[in-house]
PDB file of N, CA and C in Angstrom:
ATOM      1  N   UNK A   1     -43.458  39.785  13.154  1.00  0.00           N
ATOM      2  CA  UNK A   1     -43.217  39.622  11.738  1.00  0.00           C
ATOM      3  C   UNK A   1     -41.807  39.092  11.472  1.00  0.00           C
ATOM      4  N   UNK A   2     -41.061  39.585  12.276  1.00  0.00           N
ATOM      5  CA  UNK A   2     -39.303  39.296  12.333  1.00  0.00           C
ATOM      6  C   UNK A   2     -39.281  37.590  12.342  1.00  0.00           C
ATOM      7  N   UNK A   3     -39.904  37.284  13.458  1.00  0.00           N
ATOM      8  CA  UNK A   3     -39.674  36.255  13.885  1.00  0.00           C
ATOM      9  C   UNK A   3     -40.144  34.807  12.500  1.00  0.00           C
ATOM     10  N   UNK A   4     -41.088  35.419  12.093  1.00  0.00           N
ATOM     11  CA  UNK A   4     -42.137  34.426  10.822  1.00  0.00           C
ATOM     12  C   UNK A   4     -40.849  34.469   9.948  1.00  0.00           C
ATOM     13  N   UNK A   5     -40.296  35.676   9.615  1.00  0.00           N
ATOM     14  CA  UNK A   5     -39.361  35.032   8.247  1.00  0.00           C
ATOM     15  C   UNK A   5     -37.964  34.488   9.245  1.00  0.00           C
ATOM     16  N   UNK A   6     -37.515  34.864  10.018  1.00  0.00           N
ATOM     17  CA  UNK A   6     -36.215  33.763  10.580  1.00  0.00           C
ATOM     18  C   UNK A   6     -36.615  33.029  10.866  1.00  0.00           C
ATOM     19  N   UNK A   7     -37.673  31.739  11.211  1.00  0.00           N
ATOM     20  CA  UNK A   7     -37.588  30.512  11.484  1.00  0.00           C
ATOM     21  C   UNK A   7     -37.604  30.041  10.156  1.00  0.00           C
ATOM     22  N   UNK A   8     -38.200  30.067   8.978  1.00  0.00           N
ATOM     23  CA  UNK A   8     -38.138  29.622   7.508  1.00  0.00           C
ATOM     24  C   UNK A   8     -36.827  29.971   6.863  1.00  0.00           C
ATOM     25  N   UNK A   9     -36.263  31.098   7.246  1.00  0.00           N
ATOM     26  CA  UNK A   9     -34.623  31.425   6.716  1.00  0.00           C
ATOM     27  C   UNK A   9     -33.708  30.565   6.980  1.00  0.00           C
ATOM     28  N   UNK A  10     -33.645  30.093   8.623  1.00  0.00           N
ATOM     29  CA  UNK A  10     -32.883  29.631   9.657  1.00  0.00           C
ATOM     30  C   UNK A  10     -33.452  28.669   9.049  1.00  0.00           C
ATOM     31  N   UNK A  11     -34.258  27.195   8.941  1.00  0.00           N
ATOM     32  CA  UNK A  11     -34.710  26.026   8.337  1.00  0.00           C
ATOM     33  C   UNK A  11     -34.171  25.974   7.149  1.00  0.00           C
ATOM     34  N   UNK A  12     -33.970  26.974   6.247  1.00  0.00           N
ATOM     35  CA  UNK A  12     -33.391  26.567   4.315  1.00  0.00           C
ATOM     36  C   UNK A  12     -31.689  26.718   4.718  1.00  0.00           C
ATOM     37  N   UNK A  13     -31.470  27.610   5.323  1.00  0.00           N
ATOM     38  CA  UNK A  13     -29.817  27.665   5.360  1.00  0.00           C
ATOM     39  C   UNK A  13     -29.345  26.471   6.558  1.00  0.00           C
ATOM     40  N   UNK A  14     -30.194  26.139   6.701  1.00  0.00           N
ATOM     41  CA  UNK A  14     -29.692  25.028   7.540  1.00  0.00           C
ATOM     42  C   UNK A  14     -29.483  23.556   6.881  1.00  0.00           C
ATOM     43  N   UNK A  15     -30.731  23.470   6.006  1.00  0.00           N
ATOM     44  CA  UNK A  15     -30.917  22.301   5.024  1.00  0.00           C
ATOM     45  C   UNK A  15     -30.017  22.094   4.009  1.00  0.00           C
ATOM     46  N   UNK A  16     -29.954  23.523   3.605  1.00  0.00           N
ATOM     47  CA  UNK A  16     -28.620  23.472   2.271  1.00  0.00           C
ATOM     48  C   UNK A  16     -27.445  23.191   3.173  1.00  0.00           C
ATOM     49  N   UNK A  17     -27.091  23.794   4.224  1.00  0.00           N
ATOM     50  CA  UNK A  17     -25.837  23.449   4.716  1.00  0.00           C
ATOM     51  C   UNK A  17     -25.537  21.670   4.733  1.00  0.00           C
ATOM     52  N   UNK A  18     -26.965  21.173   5.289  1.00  0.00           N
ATOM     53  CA  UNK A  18     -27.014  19.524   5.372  1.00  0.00           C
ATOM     54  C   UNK A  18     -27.017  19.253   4.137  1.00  0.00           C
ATOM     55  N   UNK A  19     -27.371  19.250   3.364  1.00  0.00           N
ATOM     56  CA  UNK A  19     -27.332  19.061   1.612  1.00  0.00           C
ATOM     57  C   UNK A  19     -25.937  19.495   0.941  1.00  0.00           C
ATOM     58  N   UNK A  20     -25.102  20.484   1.569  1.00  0.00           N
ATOM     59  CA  UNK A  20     -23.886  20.551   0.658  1.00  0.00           C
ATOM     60  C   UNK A  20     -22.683  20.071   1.758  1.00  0.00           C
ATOM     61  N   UNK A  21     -23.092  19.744   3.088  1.00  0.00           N
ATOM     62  CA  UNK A  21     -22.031  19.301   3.460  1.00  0.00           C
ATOM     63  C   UNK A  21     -21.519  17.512   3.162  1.00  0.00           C
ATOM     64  N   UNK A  22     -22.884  16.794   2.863  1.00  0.00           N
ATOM     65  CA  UNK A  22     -22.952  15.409   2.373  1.00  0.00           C
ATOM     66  C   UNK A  22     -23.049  15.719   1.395  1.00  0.00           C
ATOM     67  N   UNK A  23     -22.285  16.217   0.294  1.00  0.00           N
ATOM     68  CA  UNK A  23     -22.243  16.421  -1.113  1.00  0.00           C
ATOM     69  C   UNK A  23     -21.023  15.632  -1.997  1.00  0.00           C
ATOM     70  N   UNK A  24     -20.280  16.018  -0.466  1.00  0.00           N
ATOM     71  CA  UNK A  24     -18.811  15.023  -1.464  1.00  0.00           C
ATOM     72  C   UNK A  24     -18.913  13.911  -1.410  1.00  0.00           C
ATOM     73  N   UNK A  25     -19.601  13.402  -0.054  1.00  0.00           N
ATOM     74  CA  UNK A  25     -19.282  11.978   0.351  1.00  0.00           C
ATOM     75  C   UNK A  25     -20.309  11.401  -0.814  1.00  0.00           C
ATOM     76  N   UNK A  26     -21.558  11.759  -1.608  1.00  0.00           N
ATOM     77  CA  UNK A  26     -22.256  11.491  -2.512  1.00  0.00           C
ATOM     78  C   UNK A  26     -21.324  11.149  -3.748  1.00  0.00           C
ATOM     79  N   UNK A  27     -20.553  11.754  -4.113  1.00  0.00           N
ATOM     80  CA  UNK A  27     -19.569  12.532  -5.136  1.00  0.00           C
ATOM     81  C   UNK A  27     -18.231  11.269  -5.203  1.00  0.00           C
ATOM     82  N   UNK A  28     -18.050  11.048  -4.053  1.00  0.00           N
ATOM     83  CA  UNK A  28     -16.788  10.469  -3.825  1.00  0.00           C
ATOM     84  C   UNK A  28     -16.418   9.182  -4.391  1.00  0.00           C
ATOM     85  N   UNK A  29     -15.897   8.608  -5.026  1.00  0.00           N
ATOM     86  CA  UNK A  29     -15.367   7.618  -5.773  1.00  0.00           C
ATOM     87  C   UNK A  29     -15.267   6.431  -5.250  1.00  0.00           C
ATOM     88  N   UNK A  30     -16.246   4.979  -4.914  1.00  0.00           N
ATOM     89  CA  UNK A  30     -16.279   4.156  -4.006  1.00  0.00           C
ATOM     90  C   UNK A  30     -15.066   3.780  -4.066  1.00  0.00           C
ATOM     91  N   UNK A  31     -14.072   3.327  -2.506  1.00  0.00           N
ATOM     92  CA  UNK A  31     -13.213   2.364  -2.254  1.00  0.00           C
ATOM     93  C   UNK A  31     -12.929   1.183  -2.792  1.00  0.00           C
ATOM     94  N   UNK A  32     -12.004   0.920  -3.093  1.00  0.00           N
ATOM     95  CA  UNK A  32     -11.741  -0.854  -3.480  1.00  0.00           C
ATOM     96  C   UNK A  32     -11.099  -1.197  -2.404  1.00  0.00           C
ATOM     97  N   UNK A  33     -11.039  -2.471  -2.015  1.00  0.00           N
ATOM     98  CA  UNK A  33     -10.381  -3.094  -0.706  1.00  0.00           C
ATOM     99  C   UNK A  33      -9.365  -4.072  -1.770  1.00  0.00           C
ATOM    100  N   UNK A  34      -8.297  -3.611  -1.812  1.00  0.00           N
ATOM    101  CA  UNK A  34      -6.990  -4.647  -2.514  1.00  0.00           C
ATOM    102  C   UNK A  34      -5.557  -5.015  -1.824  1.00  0.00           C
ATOM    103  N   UNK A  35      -5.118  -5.923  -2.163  1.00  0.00           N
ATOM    104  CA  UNK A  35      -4.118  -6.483  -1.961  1.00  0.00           C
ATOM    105  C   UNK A  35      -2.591  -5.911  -2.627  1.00  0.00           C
ATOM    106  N   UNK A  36      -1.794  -4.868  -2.081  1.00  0.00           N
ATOM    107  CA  UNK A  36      -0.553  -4.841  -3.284  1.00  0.00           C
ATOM    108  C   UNK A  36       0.690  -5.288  -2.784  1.00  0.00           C
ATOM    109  N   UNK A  37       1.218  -6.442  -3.868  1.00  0.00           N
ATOM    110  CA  UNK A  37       2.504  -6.941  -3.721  1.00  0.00           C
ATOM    111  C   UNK A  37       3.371  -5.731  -3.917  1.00  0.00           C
ATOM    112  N   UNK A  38       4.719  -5.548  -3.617  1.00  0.00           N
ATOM    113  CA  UNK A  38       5.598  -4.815  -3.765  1.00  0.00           C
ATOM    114  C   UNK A  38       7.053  -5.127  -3.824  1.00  0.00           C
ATOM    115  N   UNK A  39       7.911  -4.816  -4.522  1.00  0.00           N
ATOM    116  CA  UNK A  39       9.430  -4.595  -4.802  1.00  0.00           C
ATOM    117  C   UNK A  39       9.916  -5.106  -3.373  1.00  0.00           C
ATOM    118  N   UNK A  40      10.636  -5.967  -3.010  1.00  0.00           N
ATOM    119  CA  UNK A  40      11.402  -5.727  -1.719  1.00  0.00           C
ATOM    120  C   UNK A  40      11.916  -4.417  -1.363  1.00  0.00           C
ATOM    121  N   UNK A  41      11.981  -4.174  -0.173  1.00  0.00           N
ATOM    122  CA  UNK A  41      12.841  -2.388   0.438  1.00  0.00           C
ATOM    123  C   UNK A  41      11.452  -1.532  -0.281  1.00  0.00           C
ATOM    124  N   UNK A  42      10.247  -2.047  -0.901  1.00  0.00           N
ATOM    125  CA  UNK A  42      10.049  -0.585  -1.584  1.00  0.00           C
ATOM    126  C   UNK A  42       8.748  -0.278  -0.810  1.00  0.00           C
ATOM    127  N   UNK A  43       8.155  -1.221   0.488  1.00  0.00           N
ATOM    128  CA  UNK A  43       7.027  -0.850   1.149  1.00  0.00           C
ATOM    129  C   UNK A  43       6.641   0.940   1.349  1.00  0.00           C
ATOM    130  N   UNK A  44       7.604   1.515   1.605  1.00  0.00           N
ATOM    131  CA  UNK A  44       7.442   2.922   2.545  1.00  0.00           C
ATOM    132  C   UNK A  44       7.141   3.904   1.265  1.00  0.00           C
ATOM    133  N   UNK A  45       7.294   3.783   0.098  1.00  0.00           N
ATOM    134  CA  UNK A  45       7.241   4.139  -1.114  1.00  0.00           C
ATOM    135  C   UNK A  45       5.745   4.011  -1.438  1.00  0.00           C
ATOM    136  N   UNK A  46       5.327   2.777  -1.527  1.00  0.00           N
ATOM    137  CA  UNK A  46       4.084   1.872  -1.851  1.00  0.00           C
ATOM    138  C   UNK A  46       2.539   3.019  -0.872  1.00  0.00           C
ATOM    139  N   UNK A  47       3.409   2.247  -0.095  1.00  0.00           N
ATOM    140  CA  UNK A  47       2.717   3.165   1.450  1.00  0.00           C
ATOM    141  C   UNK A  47       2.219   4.087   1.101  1.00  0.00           C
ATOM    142  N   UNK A  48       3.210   5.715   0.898  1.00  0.00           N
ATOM    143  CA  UNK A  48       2.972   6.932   0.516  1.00  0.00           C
ATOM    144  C   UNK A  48       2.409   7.157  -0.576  1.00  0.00           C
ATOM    145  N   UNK A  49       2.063   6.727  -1.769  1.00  0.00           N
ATOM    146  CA  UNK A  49       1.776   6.207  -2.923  1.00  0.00           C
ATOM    147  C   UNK A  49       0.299   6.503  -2.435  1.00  0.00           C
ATOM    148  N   UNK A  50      -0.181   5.153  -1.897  1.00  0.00           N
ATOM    149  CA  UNK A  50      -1.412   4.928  -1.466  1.00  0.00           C
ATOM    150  C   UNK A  50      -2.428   6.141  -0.555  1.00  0.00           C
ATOM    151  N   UNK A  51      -1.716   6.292   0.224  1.00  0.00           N
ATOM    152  CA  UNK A  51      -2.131   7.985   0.791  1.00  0.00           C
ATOM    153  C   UNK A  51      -2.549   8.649   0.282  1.00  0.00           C
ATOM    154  N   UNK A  52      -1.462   8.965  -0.708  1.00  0.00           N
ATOM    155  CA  UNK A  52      -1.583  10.230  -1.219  1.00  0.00           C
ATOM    156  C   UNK A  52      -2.829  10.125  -2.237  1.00  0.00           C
ATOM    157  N   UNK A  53      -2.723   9.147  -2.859  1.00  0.00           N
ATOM    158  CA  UNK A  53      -4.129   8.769  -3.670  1.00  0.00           C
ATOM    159  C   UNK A  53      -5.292   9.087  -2.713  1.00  0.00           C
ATOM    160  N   UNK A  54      -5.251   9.055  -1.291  1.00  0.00           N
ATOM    161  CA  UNK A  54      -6.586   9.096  -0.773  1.00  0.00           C
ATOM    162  C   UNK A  54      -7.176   7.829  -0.467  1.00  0.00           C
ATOM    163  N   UNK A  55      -6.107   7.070  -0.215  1.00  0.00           N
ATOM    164  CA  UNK A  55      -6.310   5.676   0.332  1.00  0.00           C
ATOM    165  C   UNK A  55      -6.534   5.499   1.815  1.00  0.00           C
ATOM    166  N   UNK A  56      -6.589   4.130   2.152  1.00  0.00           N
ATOM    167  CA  UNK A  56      -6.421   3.886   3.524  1.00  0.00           C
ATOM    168  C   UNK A  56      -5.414   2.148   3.774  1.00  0.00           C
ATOM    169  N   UNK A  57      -4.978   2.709   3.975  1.00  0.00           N
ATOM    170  CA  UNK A  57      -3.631   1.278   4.941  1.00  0.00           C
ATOM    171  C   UNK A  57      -4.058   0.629   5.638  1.00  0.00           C
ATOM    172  N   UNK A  58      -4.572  -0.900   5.933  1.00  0.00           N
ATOM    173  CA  UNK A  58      -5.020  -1.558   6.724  1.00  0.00           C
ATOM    174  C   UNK A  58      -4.363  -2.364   7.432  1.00  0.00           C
ATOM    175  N   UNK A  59      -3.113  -2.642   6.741  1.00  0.00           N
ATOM    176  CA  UNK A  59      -2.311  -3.928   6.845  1.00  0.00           C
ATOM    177  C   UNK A  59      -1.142  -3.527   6.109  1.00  0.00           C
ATOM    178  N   UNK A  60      -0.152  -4.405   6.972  1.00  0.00           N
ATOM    179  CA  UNK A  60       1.019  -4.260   6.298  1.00  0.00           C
ATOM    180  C   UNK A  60       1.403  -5.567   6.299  1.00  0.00           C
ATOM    181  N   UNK A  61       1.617  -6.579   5.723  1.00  0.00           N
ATOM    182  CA  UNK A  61       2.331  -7.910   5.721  1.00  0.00           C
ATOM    183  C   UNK A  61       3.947  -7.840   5.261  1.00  0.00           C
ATOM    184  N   UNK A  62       4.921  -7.123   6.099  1.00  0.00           N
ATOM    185  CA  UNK A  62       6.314  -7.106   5.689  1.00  0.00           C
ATOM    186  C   UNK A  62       6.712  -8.148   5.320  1.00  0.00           C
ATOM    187  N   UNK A  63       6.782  -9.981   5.461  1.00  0.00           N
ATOM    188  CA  UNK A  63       7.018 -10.711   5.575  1.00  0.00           C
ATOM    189  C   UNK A  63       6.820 -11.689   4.128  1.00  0.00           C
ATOM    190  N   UNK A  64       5.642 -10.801   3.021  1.00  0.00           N
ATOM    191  CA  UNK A  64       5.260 -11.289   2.321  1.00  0.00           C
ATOM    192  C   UNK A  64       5.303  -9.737   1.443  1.00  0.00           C
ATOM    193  N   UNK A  65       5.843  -8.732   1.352  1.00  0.00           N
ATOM    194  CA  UNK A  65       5.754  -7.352   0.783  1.00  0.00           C
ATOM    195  C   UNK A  65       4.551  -7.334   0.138  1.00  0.00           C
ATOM    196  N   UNK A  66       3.514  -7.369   1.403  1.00  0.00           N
ATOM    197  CA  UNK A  66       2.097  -7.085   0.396  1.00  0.00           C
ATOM    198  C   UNK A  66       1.639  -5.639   1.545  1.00  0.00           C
ATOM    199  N   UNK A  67       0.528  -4.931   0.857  1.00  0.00           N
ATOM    200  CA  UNK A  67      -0.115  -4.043   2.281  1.00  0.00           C
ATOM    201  C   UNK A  67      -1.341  -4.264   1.878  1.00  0.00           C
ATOM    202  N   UNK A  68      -2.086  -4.204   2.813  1.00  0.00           N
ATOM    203  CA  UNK A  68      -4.044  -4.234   2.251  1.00  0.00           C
ATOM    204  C   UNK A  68      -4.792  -2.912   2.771  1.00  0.00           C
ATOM    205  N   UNK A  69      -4.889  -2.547   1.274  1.00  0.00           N
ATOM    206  CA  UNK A  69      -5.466  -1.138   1.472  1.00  0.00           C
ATOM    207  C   UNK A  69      -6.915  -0.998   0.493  1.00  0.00           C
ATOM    208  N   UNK A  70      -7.518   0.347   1.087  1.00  0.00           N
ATOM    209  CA  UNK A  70      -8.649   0.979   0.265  1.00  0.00           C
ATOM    210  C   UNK A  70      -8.241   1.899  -0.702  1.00  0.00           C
ATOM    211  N   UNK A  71      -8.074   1.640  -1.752  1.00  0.00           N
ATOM    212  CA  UNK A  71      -7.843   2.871  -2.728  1.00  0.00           C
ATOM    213  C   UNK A  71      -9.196   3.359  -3.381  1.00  0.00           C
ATOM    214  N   UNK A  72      -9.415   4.555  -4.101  1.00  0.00           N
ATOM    215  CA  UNK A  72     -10.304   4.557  -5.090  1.00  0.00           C
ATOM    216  C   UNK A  72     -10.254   4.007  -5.810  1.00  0.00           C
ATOM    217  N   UNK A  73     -11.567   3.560  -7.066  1.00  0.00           N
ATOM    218  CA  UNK A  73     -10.896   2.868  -8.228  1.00  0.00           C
ATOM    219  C   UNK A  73     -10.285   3.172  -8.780  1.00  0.00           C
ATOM    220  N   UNK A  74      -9.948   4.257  -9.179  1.00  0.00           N
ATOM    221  CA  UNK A  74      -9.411   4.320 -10.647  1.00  0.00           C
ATOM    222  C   UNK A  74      -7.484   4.206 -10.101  1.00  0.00           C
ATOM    223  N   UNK A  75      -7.683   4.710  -8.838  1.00  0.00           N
ATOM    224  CA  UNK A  75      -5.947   4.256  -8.272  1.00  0.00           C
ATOM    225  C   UNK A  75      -5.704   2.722  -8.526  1.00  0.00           C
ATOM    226  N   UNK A  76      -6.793   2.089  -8.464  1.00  0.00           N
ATOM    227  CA  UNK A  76      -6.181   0.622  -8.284  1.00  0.00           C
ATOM    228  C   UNK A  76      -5.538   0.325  -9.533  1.00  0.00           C
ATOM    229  N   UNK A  77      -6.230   0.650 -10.693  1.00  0.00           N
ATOM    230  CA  UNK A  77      -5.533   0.206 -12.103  1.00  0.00           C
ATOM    231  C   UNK A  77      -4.423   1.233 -11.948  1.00  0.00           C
ATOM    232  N   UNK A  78      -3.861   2.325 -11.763  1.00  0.00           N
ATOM    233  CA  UNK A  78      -2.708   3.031 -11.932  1.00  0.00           C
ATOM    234  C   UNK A  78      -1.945   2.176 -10.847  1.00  0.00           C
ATOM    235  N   UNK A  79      -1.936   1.500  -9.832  1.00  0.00           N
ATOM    236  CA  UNK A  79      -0.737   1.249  -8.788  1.00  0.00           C
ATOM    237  C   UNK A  79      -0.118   0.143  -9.809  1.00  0.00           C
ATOM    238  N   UNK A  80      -0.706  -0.578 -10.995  1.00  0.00           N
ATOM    239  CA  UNK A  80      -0.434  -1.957 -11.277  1.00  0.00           C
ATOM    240  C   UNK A  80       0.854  -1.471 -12.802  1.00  0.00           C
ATOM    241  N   UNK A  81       0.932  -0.009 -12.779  1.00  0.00           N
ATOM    242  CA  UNK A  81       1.791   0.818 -13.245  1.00  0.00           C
ATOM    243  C   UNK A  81       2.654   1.211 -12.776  1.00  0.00           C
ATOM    244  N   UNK A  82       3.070   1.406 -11.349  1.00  0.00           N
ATOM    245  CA  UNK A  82       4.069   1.694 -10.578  1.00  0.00           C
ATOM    246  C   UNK A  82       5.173   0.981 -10.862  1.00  0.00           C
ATOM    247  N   UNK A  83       5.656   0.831 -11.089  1.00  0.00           N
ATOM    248  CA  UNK A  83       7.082   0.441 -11.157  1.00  0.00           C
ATOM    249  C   UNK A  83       7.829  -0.303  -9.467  1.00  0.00           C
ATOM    250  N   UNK A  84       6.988  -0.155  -8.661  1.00  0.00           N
ATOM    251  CA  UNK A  84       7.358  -0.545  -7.094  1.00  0.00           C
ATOM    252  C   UNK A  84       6.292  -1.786  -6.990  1.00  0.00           C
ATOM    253  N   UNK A  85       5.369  -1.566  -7.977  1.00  0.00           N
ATOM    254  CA  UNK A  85       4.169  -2.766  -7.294  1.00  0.00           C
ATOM    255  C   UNK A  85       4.587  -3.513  -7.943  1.00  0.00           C
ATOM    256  N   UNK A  86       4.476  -4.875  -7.817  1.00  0.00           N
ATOM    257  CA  UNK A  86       4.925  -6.533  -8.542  1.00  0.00           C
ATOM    258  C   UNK A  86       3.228  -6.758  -8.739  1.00  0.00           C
ATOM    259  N   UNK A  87       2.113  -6.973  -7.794  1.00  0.00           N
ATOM    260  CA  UNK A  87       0.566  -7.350  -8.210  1.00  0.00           C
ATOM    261  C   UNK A  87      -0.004  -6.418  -7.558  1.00  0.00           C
ATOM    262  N   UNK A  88      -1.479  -6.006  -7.961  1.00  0.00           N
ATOM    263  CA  UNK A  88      -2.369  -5.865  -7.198  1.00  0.00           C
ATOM    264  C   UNK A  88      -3.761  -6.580  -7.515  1.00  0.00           C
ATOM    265  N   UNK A  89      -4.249  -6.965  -6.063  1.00  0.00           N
ATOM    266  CA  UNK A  89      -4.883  -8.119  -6.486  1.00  0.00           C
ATOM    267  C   UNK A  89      -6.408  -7.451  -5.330  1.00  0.00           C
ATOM    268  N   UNK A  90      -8.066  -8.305  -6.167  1.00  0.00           N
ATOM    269  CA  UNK A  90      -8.999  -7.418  -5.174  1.00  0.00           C
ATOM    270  C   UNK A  90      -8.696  -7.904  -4.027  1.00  0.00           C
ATOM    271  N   UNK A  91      -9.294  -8.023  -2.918  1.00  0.00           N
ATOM    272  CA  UNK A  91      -8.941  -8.113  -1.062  1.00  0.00           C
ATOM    273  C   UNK A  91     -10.803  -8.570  -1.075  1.00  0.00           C
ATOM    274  N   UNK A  92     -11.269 -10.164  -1.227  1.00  0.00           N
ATOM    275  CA  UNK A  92     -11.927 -10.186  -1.066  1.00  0.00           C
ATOM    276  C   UNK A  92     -12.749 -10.424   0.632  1.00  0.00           C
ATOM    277  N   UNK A  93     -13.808  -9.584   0.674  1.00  0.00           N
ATOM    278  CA  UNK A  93     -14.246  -9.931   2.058  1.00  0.00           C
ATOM    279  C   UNK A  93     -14.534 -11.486   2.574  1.00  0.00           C
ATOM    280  N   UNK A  94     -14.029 -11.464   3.614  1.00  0.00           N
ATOM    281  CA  UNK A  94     -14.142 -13.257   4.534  1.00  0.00           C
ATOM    282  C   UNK A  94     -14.753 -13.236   5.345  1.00  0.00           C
ATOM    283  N   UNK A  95     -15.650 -14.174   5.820  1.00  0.00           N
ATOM    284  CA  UNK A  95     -16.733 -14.539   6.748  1.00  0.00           C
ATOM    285  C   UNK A  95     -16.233 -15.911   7.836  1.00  0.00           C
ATOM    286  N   UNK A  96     -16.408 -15.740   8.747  1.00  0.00           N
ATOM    287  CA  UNK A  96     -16.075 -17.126   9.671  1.00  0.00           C
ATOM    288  C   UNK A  96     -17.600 -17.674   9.353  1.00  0.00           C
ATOM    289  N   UNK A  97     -17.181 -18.942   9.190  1.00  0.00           N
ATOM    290  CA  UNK A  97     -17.820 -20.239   8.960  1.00  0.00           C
ATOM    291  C   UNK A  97     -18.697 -20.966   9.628  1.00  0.00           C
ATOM    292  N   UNK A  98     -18.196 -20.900  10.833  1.00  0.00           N
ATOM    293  CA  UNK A  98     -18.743 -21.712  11.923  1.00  0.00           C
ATOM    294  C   UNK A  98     -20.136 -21.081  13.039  1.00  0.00           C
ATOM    295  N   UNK A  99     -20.583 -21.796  13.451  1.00  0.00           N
ATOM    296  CA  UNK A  99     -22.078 -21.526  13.945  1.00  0.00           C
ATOM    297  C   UNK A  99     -21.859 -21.834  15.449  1.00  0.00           C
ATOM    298  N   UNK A 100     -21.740 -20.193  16.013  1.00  0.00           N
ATOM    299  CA  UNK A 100     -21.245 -20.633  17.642  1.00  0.00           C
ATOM    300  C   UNK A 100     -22.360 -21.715  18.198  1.00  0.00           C
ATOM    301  N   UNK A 101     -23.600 -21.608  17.738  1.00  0.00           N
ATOM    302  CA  UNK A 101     -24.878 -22.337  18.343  1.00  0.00           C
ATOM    303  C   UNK A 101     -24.669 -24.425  18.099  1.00  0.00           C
ATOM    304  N   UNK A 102     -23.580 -24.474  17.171  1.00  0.00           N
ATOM    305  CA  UNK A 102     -23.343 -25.905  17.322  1.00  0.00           C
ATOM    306  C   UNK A 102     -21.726 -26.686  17.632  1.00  0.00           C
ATOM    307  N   UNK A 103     -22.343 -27.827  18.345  1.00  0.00           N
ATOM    308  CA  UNK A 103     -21.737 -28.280  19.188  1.00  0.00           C
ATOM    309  C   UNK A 103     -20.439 -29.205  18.329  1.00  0.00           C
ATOM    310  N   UNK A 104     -19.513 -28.869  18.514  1.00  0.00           N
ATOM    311  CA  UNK A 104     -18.248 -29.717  17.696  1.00  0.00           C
ATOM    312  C   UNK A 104     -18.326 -30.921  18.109  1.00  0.00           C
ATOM    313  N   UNK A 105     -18.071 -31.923  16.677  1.00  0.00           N
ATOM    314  CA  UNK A 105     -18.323 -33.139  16.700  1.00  0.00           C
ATOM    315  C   UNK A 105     -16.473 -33.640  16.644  1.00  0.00           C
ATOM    316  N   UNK A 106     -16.141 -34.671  17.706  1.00  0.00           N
ATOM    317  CA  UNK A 106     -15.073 -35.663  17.102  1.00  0.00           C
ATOM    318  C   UNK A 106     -15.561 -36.302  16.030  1.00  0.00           C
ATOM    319  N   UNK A 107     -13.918 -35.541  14.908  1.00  0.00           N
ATOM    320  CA  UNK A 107     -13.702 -36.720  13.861  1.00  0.00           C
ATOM    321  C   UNK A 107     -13.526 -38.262  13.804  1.00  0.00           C
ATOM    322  N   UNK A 108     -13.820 -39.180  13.006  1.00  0.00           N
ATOM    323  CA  UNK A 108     -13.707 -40.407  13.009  1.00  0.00           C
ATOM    324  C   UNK A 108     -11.750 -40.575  13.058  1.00  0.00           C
ATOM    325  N   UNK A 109     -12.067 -41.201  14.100  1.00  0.00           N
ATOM    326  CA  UNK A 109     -10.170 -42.120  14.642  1.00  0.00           C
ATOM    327  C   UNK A 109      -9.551 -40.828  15.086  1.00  0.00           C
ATOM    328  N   UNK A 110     -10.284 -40.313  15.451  1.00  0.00           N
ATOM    329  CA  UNK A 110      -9.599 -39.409  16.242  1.00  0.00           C
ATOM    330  C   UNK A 110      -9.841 -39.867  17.964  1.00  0.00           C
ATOM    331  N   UNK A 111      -8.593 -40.167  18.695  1.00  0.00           N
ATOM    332  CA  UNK A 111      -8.655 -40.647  19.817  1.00  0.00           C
ATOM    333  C   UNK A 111      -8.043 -39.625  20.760  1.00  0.00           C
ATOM    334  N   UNK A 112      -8.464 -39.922  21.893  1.00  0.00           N
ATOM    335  CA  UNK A 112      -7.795 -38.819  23.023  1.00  0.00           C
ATOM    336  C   UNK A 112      -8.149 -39.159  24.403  1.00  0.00           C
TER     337      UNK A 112
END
């Protein structure tokens, strides 16, 4: 008799556990993939900023004071308030072009 109600007990507390442990990720506020310009000197600022929002850092372009990160949405419109950010711009996804299956053609007057 023991055994009939713990396999049906053990099956629901197991299910809810699977049901409330994928609860947040349901819940959770999709990512934006963006671009933010920044203040010269003010990257490490920017940076922590982004974190702390619950972001993710992908890139850092020092050279151009941009970083490419995932924020939530609603961070993306507040970073463009910061006082450290100059833009933030979306980070659209890029695809390579080319079709390994064909064979590169020489351009016309192109000699070699």
């Amino acid at each position: 008799m023991r055994k009939r109600v713990r396999l049906p007990a053990l099956a629901l507390l197991l299910s809810v556990a699977l049901i409330v442990g994928t609860l947040p990720m349901a819940l959770a506020e999709p990512a934006e993939r963006v671009l933010i310009e920044y203040m010269p000197g003010k990257g490490a600022m920017v940076r922590n900023t982004v974190m702390a929002a619950g972001g993710q850092v992908h890139f850092e372009f020092d050279g151009i004071n941009t970083i490419a990160a995932s924020v939530p949405g609603r961070w993306a419109s507040r970073l463009t308030k910061d006082p450290n950010v100059v833009r933030v711009e979306a980070d659209p996804v890029r695809y390579l072009d080319a079709d390994p299956y064909e064979e590169q053609v020489m351009p016309y007057g192109i000699e070699y």
